[in-house]
C-alpha atoms as a PDB file:
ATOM      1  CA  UNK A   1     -23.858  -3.007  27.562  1.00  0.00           C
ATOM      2  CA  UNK A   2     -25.241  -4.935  24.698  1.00  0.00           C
ATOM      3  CA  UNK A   3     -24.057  -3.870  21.081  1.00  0.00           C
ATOM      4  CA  UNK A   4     -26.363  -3.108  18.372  1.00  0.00           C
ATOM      5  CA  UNK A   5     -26.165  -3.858  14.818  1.00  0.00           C
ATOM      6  CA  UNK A   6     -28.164  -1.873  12.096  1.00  0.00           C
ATOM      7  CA  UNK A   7     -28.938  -3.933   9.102  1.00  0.00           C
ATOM      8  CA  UNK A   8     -30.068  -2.369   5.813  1.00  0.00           C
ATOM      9  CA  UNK A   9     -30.897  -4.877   2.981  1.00  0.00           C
ATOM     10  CA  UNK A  10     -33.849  -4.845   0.317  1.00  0.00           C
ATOM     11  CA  UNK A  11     -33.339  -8.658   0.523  1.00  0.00           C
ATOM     12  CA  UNK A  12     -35.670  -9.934   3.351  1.00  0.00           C
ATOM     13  CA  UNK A  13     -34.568 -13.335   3.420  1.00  0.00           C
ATOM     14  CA  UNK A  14     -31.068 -12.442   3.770  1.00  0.00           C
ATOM     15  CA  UNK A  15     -31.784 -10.320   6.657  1.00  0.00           C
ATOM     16  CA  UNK A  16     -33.866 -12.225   8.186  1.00  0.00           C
ATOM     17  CA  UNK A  17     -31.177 -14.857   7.984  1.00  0.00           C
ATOM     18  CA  UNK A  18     -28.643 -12.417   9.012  1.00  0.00           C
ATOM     19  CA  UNK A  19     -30.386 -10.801  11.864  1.00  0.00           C
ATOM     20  CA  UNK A  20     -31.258 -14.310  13.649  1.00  0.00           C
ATOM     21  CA  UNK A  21     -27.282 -15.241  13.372  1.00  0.00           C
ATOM     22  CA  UNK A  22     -26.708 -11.847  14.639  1.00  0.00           C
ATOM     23  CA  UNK A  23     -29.024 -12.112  17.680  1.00  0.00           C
ATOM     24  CA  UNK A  24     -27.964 -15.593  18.141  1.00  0.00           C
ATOM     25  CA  UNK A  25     -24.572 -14.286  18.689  1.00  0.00           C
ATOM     26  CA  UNK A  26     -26.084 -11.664  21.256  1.00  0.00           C
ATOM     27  CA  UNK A  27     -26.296  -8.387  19.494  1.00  0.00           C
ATOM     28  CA  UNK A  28     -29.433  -5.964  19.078  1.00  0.00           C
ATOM     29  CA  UNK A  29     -30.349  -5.756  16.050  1.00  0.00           C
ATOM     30  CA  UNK A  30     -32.471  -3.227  14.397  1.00  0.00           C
ATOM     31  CA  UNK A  31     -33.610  -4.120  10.913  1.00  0.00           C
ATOM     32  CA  UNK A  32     -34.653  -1.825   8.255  1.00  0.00           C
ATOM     33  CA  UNK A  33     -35.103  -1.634   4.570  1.00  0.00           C
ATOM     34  CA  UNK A  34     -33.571   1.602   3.597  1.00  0.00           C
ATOM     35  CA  UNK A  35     -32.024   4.396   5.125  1.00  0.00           C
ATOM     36  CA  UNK A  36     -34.907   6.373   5.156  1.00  0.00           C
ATOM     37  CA  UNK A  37     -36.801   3.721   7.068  1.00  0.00           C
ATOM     38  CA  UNK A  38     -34.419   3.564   9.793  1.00  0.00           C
ATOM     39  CA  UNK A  39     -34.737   7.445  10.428  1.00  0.00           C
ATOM     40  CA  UNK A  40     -32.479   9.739   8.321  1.00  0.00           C
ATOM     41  CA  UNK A  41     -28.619  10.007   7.747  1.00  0.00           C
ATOM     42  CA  UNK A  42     -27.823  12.150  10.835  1.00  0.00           C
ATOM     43  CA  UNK A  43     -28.689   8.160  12.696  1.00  0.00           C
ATOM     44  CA  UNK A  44     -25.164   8.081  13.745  1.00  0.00           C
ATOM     45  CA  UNK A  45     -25.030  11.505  15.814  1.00  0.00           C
ATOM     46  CA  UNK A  46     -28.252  10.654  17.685  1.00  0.00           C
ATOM     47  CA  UNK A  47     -27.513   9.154  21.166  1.00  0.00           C
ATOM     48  CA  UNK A  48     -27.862   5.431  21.405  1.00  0.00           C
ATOM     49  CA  UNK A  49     -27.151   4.549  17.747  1.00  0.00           C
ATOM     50  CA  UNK A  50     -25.672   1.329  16.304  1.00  0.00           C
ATOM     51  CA  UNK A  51     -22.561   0.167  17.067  1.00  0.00           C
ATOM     52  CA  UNK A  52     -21.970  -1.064  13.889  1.00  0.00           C
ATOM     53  CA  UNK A  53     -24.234  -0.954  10.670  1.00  0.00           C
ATOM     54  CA  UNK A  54     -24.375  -3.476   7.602  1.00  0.00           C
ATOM     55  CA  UNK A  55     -25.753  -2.003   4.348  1.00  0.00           C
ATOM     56  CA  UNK A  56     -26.558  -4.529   2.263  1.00  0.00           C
ATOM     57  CA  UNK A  57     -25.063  -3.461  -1.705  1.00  0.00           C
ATOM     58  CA  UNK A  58     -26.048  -6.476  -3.486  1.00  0.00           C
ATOM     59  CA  UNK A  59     -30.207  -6.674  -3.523  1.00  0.00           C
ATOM     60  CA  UNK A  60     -31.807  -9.087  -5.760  1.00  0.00           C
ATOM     61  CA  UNK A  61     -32.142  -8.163  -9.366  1.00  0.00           C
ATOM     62  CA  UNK A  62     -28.635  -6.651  -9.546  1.00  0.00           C
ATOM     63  CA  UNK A  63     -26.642  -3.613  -7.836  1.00  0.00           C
ATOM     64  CA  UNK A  64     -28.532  -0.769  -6.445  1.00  0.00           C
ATOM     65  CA  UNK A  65     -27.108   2.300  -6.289  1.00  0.00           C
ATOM     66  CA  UNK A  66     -29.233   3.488  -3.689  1.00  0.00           C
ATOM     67  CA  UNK A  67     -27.579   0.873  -1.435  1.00  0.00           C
ATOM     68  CA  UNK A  68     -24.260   2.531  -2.048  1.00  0.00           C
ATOM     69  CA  UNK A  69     -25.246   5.987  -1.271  1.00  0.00           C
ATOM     70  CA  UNK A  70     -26.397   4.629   1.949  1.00  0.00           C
ATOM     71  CA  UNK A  71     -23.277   3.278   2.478  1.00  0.00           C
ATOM     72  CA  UNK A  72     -21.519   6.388   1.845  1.00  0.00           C
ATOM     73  CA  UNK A  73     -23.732   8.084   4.087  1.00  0.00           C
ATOM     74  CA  UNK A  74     -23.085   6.031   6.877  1.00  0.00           C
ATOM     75  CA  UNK A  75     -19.478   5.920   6.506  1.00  0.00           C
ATOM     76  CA  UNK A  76     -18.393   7.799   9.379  1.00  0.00           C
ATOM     77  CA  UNK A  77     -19.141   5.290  11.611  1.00  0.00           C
ATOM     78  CA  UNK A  78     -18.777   1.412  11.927  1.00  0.00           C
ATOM     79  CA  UNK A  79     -19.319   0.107   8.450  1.00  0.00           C
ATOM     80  CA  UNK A  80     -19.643  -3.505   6.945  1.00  0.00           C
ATOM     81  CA  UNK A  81     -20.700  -3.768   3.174  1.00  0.00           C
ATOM     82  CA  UNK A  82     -22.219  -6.740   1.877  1.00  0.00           C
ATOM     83  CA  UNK A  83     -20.971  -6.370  -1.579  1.00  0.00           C
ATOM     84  CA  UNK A  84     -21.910  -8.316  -5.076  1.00  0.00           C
ATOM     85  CA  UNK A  85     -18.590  -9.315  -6.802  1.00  0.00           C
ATOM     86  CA  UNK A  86     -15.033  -9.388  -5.803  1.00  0.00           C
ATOM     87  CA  UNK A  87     -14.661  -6.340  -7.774  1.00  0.00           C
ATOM     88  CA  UNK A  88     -16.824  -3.880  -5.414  1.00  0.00           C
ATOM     89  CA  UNK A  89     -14.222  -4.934  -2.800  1.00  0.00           C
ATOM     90  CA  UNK A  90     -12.383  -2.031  -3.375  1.00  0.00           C
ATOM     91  CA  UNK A  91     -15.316   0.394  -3.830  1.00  0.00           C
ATOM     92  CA  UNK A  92     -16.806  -0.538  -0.625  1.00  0.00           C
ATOM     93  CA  UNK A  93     -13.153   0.244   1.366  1.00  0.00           C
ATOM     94  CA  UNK A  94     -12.524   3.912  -0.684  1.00  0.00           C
ATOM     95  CA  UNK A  95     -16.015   4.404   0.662  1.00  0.00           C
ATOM     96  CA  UNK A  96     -14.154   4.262   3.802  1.00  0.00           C
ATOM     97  CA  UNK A  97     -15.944   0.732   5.056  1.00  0.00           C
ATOM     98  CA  UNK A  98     -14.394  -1.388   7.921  1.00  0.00           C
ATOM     99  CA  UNK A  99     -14.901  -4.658   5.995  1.00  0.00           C
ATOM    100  CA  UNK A 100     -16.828  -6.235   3.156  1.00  0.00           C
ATOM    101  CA  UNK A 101     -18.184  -9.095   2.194  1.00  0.00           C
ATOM    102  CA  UNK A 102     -19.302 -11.082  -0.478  1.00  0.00           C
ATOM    103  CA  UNK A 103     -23.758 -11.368   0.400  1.00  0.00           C
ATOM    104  CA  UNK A 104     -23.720 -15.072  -0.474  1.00  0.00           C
ATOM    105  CA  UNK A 105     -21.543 -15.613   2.513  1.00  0.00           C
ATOM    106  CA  UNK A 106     -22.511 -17.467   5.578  1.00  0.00           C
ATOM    107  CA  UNK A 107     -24.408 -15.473   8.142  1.00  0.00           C
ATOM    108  CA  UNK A 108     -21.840 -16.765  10.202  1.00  0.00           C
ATOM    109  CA  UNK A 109     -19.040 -15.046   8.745  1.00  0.00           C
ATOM    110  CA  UNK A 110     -20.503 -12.213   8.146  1.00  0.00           C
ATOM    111  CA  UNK A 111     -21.185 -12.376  12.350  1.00  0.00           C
ATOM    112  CA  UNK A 112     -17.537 -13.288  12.473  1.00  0.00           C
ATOM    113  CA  UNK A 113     -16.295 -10.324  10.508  1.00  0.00           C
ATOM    114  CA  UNK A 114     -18.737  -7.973  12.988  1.00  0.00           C
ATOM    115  CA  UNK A 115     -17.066  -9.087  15.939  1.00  0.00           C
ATOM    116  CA  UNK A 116     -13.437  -8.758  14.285  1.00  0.00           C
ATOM    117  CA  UNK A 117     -14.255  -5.356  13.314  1.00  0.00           C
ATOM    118  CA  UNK A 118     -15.656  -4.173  16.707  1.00  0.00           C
ATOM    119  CA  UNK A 119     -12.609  -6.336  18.253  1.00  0.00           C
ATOM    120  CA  UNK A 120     -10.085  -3.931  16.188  1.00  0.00           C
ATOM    121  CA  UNK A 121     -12.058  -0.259  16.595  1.00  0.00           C
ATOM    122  CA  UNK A 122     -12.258  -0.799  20.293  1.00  0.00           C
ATOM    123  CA  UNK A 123      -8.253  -1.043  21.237  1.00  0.00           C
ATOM    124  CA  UNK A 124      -5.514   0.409  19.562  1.00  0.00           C
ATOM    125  CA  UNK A 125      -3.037  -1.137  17.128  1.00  0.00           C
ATOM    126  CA  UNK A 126      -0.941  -4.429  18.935  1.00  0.00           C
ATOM    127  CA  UNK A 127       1.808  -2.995  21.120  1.00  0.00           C
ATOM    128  CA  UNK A 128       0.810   0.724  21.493  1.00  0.00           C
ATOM    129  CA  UNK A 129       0.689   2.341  25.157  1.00  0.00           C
ATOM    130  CA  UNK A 130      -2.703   3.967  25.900  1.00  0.00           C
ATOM    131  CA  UNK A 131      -1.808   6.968  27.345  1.00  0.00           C
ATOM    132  CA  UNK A 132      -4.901   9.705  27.777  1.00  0.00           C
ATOM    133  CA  UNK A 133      -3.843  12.715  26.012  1.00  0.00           C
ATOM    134  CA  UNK A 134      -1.348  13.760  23.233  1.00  0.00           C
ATOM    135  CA  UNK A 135       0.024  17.205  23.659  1.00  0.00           C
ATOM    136  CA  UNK A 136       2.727  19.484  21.649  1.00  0.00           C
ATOM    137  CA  UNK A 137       2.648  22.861  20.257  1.00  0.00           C
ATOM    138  CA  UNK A 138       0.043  21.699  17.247  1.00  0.00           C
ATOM    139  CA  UNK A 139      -2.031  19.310  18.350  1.00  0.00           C
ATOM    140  CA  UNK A 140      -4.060  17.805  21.484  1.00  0.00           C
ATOM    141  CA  UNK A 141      -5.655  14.546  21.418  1.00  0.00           C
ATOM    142  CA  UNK A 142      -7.575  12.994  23.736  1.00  0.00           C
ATOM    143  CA  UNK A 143      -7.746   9.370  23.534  1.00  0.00           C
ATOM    144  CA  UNK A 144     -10.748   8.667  25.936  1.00  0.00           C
ATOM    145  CA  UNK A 145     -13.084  10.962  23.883  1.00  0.00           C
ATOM    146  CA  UNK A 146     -11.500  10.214  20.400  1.00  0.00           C
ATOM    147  CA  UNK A 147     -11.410  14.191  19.996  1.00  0.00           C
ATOM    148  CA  UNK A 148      -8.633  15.969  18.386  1.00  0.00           C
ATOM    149  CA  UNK A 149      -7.672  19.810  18.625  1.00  0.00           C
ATOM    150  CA  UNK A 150      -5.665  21.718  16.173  1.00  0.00           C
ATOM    151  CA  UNK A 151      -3.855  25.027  17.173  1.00  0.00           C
ATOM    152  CA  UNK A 152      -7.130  25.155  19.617  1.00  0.00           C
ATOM    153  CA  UNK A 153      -9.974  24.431  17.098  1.00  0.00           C
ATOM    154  CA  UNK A 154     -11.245  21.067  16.695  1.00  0.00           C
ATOM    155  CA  UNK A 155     -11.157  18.680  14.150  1.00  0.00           C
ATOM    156  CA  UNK A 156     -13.572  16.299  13.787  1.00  0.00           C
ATOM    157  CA  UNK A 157     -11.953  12.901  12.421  1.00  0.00           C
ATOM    158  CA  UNK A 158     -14.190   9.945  11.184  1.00  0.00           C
ATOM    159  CA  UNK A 159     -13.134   7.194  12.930  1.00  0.00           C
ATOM    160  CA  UNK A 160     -10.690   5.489  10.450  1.00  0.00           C
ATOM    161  CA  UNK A 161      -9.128   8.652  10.560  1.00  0.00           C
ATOM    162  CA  UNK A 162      -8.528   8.978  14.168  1.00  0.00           C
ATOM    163  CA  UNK A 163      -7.481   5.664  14.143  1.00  0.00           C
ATOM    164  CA  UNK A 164      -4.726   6.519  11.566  1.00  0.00           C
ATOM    165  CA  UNK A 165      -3.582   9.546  12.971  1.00  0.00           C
ATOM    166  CA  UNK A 166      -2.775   7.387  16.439  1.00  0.00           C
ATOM    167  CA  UNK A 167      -1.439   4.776  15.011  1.00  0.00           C
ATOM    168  CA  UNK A 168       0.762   7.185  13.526  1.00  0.00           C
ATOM    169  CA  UNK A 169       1.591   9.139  16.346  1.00  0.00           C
ATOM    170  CA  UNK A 170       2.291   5.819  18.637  1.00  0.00           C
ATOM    171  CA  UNK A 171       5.350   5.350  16.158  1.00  0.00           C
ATOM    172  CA  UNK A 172       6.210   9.011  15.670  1.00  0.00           C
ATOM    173  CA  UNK A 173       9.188   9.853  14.262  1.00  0.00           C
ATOM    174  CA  UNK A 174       9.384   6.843  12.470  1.00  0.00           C
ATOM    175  CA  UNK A 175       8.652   5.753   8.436  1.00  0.00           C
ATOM    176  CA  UNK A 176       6.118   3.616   8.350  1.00  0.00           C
ATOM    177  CA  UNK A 177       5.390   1.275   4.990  1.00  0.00           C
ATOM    178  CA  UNK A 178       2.016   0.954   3.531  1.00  0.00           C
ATOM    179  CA  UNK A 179       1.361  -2.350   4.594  1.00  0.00           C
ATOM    180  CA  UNK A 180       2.155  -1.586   8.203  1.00  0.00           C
ATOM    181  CA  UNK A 181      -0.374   0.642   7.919  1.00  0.00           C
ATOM    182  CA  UNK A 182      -2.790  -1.149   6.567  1.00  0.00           C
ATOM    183  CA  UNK A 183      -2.065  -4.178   8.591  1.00  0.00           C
ATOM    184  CA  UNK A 184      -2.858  -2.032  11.779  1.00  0.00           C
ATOM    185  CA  UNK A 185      -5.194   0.571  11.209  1.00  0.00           C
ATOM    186  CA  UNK A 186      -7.210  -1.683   8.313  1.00  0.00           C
ATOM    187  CA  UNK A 187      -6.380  -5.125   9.730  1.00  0.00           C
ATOM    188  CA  UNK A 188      -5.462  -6.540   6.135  1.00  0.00           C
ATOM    189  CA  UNK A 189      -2.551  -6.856   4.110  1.00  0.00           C
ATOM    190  CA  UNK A 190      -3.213  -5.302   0.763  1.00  0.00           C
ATOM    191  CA  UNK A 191      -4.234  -7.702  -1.902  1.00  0.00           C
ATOM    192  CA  UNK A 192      -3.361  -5.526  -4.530  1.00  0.00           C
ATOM    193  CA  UNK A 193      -2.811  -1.588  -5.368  1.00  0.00           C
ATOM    194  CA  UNK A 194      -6.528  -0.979  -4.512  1.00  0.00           C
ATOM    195  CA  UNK A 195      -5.928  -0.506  -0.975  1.00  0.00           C
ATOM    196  CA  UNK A 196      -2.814   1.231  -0.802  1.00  0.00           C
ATOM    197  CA  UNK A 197      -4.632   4.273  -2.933  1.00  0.00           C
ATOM    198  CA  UNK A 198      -7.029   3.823  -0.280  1.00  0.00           C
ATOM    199  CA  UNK A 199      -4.321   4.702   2.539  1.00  0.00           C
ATOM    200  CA  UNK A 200      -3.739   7.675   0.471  1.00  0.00           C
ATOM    201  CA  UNK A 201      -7.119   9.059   0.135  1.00  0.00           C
ATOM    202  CA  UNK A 202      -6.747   8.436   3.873  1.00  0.00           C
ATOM    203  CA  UNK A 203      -3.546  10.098   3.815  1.00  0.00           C
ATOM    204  CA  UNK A 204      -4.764  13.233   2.028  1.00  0.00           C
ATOM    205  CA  UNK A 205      -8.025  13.492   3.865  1.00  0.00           C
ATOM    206  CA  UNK A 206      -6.088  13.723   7.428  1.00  0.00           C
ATOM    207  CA  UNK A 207      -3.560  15.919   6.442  1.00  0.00           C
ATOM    208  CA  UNK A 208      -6.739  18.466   5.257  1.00  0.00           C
ATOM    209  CA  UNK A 209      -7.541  18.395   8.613  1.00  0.00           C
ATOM    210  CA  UNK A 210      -4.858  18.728  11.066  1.00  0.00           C
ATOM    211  CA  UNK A 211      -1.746  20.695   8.866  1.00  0.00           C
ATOM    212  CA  UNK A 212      -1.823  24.295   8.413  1.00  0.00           C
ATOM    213  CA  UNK A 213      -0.802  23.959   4.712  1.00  0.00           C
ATOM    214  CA  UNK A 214      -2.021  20.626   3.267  1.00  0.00           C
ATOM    215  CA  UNK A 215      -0.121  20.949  -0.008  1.00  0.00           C
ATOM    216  CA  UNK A 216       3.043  21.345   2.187  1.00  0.00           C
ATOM    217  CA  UNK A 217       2.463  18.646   5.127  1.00  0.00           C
ATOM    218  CA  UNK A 218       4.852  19.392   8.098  1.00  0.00           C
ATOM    219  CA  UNK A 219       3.099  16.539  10.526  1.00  0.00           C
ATOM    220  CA  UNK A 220       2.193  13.814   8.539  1.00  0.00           C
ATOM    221  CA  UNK A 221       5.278  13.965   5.949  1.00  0.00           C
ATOM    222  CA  UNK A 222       5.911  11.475   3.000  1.00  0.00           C
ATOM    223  CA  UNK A 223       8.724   9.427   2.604  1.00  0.00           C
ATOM    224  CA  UNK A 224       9.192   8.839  -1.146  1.00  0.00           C
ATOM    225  CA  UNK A 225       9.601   5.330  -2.217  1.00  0.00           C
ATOM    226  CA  UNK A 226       9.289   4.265   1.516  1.00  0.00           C
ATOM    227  CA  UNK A 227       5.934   5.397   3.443  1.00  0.00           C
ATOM    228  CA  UNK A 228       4.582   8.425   5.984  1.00  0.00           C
ATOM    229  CA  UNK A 229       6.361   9.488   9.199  1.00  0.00           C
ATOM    230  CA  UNK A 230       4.364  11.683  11.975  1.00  0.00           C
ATOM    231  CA  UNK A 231       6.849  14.056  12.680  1.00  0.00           C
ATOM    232  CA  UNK A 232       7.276  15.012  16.240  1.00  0.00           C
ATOM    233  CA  UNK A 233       6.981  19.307  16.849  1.00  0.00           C
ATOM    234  CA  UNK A 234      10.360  20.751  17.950  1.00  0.00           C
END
């Protein structure tokens, strides 16, 4: 099945440079203006949307903050920022973003940082089984369908949070560092402390989800000085 790419940029000749490398390189691609042009914020929940959308942060004639709200609309999904500085790195991953990327890049990188996204979202982290299910006495996850129960009510994760949670449980039982995690469920190392308090955010967001008292996690626990352990239910 062929993949499709949204791209939303105010800059037409950056898109229109970016949407012939991406159809070079075989994608559909759908290319809009705004979000409102490419038909709402629920886009992601209606069947056959993009595989992977690029909101473009960095129009001509400075930032837009439109762009960014955009961006953290879309955010539940398969996100790529094209970003203005080095410093909105950060920004656009706490926004929870897949990757970024400076605009003025190549189209071909950015078509090479597409791919290694969808490369990474579609299998789980290096070395991890893939059984179907997860069962014990708190939670059920099913792999295939990326759906999680808790105490039998669901709980919708985004997908960087599913992602975390089963990279988690494939090592359960174990302390895992911060750049482990990041290395697996981010695909970077952390170039400085940004990303780490992304992890927690991360961190803080799952655990509102799937433990019965956040404040007092019993699942995902912290190890101080050291990093998170999922702890297996007795």
């Amino acid at each position: 099945m062929r993949r499709s790419i949204l791209l939303l940029s105010a800059n037409q000749q950056r898109r229109d440079r970016l949407a012939a490398a991406l159809s070079e390189a075989g994608y559909g691609v759908e290319v809009r203006g705004s979000l409102q042009t490419a038909g709402g914020e629920d886009l992601l929940d209606r069947p056959g949307g993009p595989t992977l959308t690029i909101v473009d942060a960095a129009p001509e004639g400075g930032e837009d903050e439109s762009a960014w709200s955009q961006a953290r609309a879309l955010a539940g999904g398969q996100l790529i920022v094209l970003v203005d500085s080095p410093r909105r790195i950060t920004d656009a991953f706490a926004l929870g973003a897949e990757d970024c990327v400076l605009a003025e890049a190549h189209p071909d990188e950015i078509v090479a940082r597409v791919e290694a996204v969808l490369r990474r979202t579609a299998a789980g982290p290096e070395g991890e089984s893939a059984p179907s299910v997860y069962v014990d006495r708190r939670l059920w996850i099913n792999y295939g369908s990326r759906q999680v129960w808790v105490q039998g009510e669901p709980a919708p994760l985004t997908p960087r949070e599913f992602r975390l949670l089963r990279h988690l449980v494939a090592h359960r039982d174990q302390t895992l560092d911060h750049e482990e995690i990041l290395g697996a469920v981010w695909g970077r190392e952390p170039a400085d402390a940004g990303p780490t308090e992304v992890l927690k955010q991360y961190i803080w967001r799952l655990r509102q989800k799937i433990e019965a008292d956040p404040e007092s996690p019993r699942i995902v626990v912290t190890v101080p000085g050291a990093g998170y352990r999922f702890v297996s239910a007795a």
